[in-house]
N, C-alpha and C. Protein backbone atom coordinates (compact mmCIF):
# COMPACT_ATOMS: atom_id res chain seq x y z
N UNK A 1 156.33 88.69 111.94
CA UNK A 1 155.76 87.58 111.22
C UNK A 1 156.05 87.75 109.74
N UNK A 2 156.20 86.94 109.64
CA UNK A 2 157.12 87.13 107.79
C UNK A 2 156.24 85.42 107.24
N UNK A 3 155.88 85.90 105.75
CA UNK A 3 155.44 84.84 104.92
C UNK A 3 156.58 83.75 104.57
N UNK A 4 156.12 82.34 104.41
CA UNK A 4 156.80 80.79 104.43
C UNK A 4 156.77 81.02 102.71
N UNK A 5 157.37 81.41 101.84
CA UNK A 5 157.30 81.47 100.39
C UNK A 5 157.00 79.93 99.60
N UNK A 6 158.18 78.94 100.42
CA UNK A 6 158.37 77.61 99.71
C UNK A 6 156.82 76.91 100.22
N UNK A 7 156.42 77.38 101.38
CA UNK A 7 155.03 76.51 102.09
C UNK A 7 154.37 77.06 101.26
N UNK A 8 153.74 77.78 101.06
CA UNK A 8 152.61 79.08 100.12
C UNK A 8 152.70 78.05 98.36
N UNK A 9 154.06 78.13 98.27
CA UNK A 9 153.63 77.40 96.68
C UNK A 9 153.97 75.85 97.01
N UNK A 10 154.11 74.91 97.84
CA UNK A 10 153.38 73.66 97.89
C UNK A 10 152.32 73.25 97.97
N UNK A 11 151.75 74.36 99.41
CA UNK A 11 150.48 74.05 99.53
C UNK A 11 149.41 74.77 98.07
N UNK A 12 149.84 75.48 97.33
CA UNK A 12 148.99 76.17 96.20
C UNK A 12 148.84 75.39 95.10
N UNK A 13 150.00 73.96 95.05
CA UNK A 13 150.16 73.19 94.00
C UNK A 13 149.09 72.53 94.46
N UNK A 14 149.15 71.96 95.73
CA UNK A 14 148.39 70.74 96.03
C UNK A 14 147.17 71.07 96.10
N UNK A 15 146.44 72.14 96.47
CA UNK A 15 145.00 72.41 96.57
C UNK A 15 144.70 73.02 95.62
N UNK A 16 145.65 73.47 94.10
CA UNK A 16 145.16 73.95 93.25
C UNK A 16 144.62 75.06 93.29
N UNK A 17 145.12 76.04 93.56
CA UNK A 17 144.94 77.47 94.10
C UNK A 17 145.95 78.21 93.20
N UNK A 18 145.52 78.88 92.10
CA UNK A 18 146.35 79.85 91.13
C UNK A 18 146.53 81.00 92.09
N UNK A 19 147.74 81.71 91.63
CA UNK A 19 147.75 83.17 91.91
C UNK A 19 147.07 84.08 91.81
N UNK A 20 146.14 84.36 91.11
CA UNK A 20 144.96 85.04 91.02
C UNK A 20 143.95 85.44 92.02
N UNK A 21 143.56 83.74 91.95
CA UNK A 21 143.03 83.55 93.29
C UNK A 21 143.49 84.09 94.91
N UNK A 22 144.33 83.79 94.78
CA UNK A 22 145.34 84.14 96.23
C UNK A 22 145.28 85.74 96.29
N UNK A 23 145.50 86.43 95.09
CA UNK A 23 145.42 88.13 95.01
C UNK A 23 144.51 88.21 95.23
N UNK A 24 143.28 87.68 94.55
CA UNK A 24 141.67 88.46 94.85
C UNK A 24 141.64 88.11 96.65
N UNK A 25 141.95 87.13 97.45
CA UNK A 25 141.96 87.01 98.80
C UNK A 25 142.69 87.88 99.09
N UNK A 26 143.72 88.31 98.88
CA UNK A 26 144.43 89.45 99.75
C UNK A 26 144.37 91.15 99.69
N UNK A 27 143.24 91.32 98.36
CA UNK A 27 142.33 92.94 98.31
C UNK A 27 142.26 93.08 99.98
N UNK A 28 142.71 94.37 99.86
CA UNK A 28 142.29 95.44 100.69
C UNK A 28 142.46 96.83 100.84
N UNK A 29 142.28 97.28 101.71
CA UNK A 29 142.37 99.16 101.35
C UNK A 29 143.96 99.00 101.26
N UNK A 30 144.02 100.00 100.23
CA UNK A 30 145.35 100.07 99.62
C UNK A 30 146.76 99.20 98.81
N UNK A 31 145.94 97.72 99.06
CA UNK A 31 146.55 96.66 98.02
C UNK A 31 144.98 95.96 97.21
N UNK A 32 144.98 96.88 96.38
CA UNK A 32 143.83 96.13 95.80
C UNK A 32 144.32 95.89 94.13
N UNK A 33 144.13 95.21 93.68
CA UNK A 33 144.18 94.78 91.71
C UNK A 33 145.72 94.21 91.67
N UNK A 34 146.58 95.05 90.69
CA UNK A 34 147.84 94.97 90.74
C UNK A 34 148.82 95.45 91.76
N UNK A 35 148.33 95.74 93.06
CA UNK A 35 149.48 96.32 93.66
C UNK A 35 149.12 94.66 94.52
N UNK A 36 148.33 94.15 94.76
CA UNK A 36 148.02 92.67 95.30
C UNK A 36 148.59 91.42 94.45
N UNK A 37 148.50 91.59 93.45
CA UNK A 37 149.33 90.33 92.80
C UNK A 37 150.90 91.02 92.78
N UNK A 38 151.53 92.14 92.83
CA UNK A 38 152.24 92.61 93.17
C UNK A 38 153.27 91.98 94.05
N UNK A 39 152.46 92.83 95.32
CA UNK A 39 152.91 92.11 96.54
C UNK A 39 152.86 90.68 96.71
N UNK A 40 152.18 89.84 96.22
CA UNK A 40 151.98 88.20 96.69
C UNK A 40 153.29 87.82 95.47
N UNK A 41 153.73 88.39 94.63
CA UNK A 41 154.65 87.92 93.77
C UNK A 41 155.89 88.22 94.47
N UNK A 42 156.09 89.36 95.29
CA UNK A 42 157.26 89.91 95.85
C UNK A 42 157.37 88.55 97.18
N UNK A 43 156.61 88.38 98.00
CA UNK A 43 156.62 87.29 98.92
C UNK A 43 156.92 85.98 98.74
N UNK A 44 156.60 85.42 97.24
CA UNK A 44 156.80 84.14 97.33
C UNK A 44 158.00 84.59 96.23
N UNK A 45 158.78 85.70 96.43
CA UNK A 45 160.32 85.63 95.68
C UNK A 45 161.15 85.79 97.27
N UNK A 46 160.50 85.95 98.23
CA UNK A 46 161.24 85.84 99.65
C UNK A 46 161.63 87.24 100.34
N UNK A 47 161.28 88.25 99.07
CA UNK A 47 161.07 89.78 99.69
C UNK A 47 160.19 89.93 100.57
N UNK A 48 159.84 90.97 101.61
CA UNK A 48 159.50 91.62 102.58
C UNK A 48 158.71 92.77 101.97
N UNK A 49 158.47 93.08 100.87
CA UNK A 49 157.91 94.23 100.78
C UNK A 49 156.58 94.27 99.67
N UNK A 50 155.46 95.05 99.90
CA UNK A 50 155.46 95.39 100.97
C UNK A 50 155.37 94.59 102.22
N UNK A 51 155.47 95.31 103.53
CA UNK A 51 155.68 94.25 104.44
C UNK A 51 153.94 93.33 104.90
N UNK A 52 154.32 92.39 104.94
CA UNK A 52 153.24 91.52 105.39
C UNK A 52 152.21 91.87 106.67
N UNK A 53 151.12 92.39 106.83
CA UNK A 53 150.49 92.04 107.67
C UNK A 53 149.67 91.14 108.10
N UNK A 54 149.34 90.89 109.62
CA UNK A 54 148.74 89.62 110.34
C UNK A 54 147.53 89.27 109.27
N UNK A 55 146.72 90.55 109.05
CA UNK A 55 145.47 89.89 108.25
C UNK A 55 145.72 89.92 106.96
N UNK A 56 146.82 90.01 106.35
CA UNK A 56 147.30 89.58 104.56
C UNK A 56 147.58 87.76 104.98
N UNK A 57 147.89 87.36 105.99
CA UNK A 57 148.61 86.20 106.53
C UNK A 57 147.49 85.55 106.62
N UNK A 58 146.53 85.56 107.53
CA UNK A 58 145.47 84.94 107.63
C UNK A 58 144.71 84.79 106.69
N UNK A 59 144.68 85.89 105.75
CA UNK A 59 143.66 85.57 104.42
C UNK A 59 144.07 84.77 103.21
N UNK A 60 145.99 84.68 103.49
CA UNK A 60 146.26 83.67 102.90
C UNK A 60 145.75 82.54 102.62
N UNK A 61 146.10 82.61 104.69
CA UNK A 61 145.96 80.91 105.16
C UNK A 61 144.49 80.66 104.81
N UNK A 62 143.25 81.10 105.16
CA UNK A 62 141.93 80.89 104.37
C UNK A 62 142.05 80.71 103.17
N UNK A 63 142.52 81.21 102.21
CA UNK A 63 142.41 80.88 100.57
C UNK A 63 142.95 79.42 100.48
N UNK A 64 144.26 79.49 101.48
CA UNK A 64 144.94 78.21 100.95
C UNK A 64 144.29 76.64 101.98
N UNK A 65 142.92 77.65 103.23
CA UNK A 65 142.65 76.11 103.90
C UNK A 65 143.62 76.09 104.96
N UNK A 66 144.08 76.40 105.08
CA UNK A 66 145.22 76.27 106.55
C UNK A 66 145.59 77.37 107.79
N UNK A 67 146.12 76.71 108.66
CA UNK A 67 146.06 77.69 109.52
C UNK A 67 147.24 78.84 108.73
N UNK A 68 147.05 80.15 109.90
CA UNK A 68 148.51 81.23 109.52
C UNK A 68 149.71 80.73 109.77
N UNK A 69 149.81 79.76 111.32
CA UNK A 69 150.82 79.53 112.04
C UNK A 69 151.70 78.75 110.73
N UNK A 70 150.95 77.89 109.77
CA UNK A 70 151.54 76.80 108.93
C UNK A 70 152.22 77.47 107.95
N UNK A 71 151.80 79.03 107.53
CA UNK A 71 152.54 79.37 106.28
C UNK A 71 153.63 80.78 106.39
N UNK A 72 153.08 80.71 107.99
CA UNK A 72 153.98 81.78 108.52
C UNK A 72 155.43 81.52 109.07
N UNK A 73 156.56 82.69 109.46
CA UNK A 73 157.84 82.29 110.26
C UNK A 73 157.48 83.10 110.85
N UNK A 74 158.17 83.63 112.50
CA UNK A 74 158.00 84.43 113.24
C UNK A 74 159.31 84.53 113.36
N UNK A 75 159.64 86.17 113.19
CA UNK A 75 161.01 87.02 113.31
C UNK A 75 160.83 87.99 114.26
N UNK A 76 162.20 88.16 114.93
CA UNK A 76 162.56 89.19 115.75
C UNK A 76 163.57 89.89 115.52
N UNK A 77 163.77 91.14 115.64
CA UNK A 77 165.30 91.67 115.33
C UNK A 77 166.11 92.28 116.32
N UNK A 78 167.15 92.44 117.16
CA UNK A 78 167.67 93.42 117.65
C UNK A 78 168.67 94.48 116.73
N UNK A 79 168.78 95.57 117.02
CA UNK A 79 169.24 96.50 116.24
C UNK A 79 170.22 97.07 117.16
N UNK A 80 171.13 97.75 116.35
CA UNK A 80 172.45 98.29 117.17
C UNK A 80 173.29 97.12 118.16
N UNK A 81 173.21 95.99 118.43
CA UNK A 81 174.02 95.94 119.28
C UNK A 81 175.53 95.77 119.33
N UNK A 82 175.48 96.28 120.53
CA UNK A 82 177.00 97.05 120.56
C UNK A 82 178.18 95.90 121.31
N UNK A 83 178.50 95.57 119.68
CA UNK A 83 179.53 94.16 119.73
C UNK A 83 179.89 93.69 118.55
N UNK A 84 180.74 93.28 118.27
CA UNK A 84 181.15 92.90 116.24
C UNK A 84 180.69 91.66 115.65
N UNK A 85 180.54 92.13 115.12
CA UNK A 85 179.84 90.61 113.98
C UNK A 85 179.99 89.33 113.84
N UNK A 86 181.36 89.43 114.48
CA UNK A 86 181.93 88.29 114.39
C UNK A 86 182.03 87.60 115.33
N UNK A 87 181.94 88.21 116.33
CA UNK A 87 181.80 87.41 117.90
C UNK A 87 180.24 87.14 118.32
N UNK A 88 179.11 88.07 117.20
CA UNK A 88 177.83 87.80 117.59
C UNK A 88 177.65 86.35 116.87
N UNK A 89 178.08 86.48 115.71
CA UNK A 89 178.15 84.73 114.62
C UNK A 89 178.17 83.80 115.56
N UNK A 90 179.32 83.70 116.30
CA UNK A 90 180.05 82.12 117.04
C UNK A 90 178.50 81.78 117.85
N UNK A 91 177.80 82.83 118.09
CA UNK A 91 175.88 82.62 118.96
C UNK A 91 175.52 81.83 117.92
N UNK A 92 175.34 83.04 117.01
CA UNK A 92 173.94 82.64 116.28
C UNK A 92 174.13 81.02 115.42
N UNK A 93 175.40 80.84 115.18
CA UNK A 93 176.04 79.48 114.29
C UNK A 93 175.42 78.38 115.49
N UNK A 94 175.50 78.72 116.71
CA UNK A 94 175.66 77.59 118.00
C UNK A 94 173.77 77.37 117.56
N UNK A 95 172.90 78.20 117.72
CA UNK A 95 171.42 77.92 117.99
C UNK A 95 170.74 77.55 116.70
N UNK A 96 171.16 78.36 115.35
CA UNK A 96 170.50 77.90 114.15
C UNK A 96 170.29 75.98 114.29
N UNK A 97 168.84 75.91 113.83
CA UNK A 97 168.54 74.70 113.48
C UNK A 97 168.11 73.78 114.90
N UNK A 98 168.25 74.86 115.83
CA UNK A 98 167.77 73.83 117.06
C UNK A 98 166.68 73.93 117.60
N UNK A 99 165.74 73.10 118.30
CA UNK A 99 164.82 73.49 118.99
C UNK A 99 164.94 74.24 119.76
N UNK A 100 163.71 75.06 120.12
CA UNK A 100 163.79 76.80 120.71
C UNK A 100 164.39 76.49 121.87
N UNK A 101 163.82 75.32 122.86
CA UNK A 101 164.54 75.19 124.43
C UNK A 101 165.56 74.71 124.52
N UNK A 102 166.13 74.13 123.46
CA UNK A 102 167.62 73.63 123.38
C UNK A 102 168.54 74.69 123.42
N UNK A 103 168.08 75.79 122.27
CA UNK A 103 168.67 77.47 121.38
C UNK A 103 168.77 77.71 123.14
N UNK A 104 167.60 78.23 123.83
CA UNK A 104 167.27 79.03 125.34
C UNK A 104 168.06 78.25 126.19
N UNK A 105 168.60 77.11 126.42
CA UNK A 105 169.29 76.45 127.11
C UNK A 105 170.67 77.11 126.96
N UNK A 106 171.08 76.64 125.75
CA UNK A 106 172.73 77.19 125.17
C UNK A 106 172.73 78.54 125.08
N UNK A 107 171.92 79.39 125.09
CA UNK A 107 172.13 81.03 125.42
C UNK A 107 172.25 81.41 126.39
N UNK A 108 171.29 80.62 127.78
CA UNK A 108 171.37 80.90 128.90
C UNK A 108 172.94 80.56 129.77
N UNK A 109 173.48 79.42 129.57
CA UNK A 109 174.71 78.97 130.15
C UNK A 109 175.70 79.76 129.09
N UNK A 110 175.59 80.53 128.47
CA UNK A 110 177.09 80.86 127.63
C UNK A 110 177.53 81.89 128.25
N UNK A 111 178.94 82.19 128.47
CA UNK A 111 179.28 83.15 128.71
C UNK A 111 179.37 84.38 128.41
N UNK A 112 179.19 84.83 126.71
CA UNK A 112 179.19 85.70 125.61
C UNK A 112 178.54 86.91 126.00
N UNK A 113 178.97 87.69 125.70
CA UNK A 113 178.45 89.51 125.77
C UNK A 113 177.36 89.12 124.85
N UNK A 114 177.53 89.07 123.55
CA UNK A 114 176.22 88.87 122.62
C UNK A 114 175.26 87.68 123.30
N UNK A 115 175.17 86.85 124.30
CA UNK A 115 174.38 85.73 124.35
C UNK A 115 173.14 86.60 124.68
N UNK A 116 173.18 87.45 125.43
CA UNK A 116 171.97 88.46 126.31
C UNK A 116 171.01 88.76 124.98
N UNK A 117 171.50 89.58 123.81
CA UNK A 117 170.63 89.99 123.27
C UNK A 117 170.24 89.04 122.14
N UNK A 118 170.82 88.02 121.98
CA UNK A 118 170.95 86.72 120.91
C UNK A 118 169.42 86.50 121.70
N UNK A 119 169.73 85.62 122.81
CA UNK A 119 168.73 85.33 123.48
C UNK A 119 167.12 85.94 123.76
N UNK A 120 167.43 87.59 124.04
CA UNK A 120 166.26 88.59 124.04
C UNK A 120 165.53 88.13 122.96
N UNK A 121 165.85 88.34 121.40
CA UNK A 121 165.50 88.62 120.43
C UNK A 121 165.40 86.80 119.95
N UNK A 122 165.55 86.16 120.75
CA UNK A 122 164.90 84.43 120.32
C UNK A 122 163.75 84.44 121.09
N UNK A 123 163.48 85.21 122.62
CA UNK A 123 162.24 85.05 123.39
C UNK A 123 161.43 86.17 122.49
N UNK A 124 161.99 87.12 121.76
CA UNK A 124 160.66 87.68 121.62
C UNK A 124 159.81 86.80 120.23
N UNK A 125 160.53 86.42 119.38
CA UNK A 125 160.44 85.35 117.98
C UNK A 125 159.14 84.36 118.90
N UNK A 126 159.80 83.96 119.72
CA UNK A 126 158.75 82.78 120.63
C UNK A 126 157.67 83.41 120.68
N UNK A 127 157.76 84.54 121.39
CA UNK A 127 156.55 85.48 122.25
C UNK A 127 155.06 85.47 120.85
N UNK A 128 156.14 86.15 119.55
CA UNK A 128 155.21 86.11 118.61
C UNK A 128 154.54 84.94 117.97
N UNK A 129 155.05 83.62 118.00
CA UNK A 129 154.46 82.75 118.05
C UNK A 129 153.86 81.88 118.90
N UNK A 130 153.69 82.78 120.26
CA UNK A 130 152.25 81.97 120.85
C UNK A 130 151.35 82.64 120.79
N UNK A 131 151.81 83.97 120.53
CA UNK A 131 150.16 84.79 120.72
C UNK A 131 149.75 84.26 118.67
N UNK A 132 149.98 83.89 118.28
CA UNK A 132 149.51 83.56 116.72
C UNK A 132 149.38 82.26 116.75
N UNK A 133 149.19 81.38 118.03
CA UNK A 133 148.68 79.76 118.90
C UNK A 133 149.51 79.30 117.75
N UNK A 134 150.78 78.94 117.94
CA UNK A 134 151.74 78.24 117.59
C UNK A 134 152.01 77.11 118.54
N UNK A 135 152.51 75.75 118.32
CA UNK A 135 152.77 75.04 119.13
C UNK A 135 154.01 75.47 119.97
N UNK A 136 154.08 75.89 121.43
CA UNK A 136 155.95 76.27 121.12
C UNK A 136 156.96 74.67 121.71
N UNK A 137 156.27 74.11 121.81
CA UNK A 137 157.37 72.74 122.38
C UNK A 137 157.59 71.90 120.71
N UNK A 138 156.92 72.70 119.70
CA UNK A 138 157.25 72.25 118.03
C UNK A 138 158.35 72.99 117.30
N UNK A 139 158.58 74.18 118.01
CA UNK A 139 159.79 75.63 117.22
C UNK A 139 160.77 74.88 117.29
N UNK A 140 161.52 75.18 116.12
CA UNK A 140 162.59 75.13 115.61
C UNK A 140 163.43 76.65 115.10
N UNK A 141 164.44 76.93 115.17
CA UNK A 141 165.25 78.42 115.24
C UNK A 141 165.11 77.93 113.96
N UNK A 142 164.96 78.97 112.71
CA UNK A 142 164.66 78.29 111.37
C UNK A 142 165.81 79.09 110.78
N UNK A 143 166.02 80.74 111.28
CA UNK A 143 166.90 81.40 110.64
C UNK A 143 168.01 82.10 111.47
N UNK A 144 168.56 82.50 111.29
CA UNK A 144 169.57 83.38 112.76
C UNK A 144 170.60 84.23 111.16
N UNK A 145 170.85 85.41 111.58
CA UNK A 145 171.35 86.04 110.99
C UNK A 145 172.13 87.12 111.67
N UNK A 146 172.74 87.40 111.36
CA UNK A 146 173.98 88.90 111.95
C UNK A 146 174.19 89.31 110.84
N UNK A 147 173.65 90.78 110.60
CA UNK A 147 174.00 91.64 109.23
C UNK A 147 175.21 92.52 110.46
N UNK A 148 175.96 93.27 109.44
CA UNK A 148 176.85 94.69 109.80
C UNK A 148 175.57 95.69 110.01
N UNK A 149 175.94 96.65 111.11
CA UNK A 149 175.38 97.82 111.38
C UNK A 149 176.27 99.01 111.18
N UNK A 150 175.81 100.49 111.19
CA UNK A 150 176.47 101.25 110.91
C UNK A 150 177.50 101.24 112.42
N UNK A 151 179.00 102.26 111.67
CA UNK A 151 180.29 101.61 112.55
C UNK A 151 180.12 103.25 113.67
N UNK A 152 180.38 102.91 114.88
CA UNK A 152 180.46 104.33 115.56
C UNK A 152 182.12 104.50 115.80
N UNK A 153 182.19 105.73 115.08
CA UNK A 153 183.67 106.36 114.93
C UNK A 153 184.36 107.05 115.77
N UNK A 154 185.20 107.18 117.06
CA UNK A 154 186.11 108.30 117.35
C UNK A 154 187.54 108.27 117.39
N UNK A 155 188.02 109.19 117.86
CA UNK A 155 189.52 109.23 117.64
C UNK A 155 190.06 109.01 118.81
N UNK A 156 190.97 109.26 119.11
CA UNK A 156 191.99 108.88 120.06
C UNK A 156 193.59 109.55 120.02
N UNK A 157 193.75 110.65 120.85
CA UNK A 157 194.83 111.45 121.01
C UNK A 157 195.88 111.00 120.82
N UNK A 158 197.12 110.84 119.74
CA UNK A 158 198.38 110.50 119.71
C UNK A 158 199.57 111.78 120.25
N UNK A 159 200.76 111.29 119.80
CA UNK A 159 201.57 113.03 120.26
C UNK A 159 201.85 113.47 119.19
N UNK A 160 202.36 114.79 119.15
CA UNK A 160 202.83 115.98 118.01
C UNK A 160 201.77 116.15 117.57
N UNK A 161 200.23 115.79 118.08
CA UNK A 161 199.06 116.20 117.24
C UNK A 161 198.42 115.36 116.34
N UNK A 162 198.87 114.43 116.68
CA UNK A 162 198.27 113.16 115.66
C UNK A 162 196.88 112.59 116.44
N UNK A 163 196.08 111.75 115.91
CA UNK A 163 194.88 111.60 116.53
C UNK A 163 194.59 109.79 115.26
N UNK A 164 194.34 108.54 116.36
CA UNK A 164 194.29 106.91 115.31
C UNK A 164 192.56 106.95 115.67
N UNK A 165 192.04 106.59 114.66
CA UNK A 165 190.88 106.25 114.62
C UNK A 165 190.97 105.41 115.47
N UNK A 166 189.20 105.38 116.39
CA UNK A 166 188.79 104.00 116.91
C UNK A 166 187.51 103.89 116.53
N UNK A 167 187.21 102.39 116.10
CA UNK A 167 185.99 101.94 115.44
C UNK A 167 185.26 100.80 115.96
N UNK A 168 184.38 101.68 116.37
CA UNK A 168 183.11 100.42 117.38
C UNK A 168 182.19 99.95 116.80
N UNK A 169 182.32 98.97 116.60
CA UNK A 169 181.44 98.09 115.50
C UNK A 169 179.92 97.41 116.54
N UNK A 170 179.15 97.76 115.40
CA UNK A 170 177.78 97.53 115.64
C UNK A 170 176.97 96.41 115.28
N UNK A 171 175.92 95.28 115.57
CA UNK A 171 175.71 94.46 114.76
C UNK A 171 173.96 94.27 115.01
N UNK A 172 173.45 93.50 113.72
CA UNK A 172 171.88 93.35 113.82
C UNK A 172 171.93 92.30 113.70
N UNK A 173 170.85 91.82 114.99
CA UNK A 173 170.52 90.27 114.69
C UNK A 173 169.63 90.10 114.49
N UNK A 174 168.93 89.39 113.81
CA UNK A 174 168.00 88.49 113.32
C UNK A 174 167.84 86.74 113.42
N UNK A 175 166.24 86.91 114.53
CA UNK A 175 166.14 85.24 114.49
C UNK A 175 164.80 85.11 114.46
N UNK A 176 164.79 84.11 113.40
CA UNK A 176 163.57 83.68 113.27
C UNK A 176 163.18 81.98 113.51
N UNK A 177 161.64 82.13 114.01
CA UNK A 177 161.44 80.29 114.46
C UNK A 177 160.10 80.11 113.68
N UNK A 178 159.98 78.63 113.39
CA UNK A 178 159.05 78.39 112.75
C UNK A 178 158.46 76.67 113.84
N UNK A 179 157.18 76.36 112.93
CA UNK A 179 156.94 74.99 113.42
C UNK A 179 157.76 73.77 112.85
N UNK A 180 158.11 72.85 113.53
CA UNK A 180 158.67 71.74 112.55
C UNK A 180 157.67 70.99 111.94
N UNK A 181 158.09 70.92 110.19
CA UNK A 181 157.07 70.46 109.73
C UNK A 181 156.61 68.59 110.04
């Protein structure tokens, strides 16, 4: 669950809710004074850190009057998987921007090595937004991402003693769904 930065300062314009305010709501053991306006400054610049928890989210959504589901995204990541970046893209390009059962439709019929874990890591994004009573026939895939992972290296025996690198490329995906507004 990751904070909505652009939702957080619309809704703060419109109900008139300074930053201040919003910090003194989000005190708690170990973000209390400046490490709380801190953090709420790092979030609505679209950083992650520190990382958000469920009840920093909810005490938002109380300061600001609204539910969590409204100012929240729900992310999932898979890590390592073992396939290149570039063949995981041609997925993630196909589902960005679609509704979740449309995304689960076109993952399920594709043929792709990456569709399996594209897909895993869109049901679990879902998963986290029903248990946080999200509408799910409202999700929309909001983000999809493929960073590089570290590369796994070996060699491969040539003759007279020579030995050609081989390089197995790794990739992280990232997808996140939100409500349509």
């Amino acid at each position: 669950m990751r904070i909505r930065a652009d939702k957080i300062k619309q809704l703060a314009e419109t109900r008139k809710v300074t930053r201040d305010q919003l910090a003194q709501a989000l005190e708690r053991d170990g973000l209390k004074g400046d490490a709380a306006k801190s953090a709420l400054g790092n979030w609505l610049k679209g950083r992650n850190h520190p990382r958000a928890r469920k009840t920093d989210i909810d005490r938002l959504a109380g300061a600001l009057g609204v539910a969590s589901k409204d100012i929240a995204k729900f992310t999932s990541e898979v890590r390592f998987h073992r396939g290149s970046p570039r063949k995981a893209d041609l997925l993630v390009d196909l589902v960005r921007g679609k509704p979740v059962d449309e995304a689960l439709n076109l993952l399920t019929f594709t043929t792709k090595r990456a569709a399996v874990n594209v897909k895993k890591c869109l049901a679990a994004a879902i998963a986290d937004a029903e248990q946080n009573d999200a509408d799910v026939t409202n999700l929309v895939v909001s983000e999809a991402r493929i960073d590089d992972a570290p590369r796994i290296k070996r060699f491969n025996q040539k003759d007279r003693g020579r030995a050609h690198q081989i390089i197995k490329r790794l990739t992280h995906i990232t997808v996140s769904v939100q409500e349509r507004a």
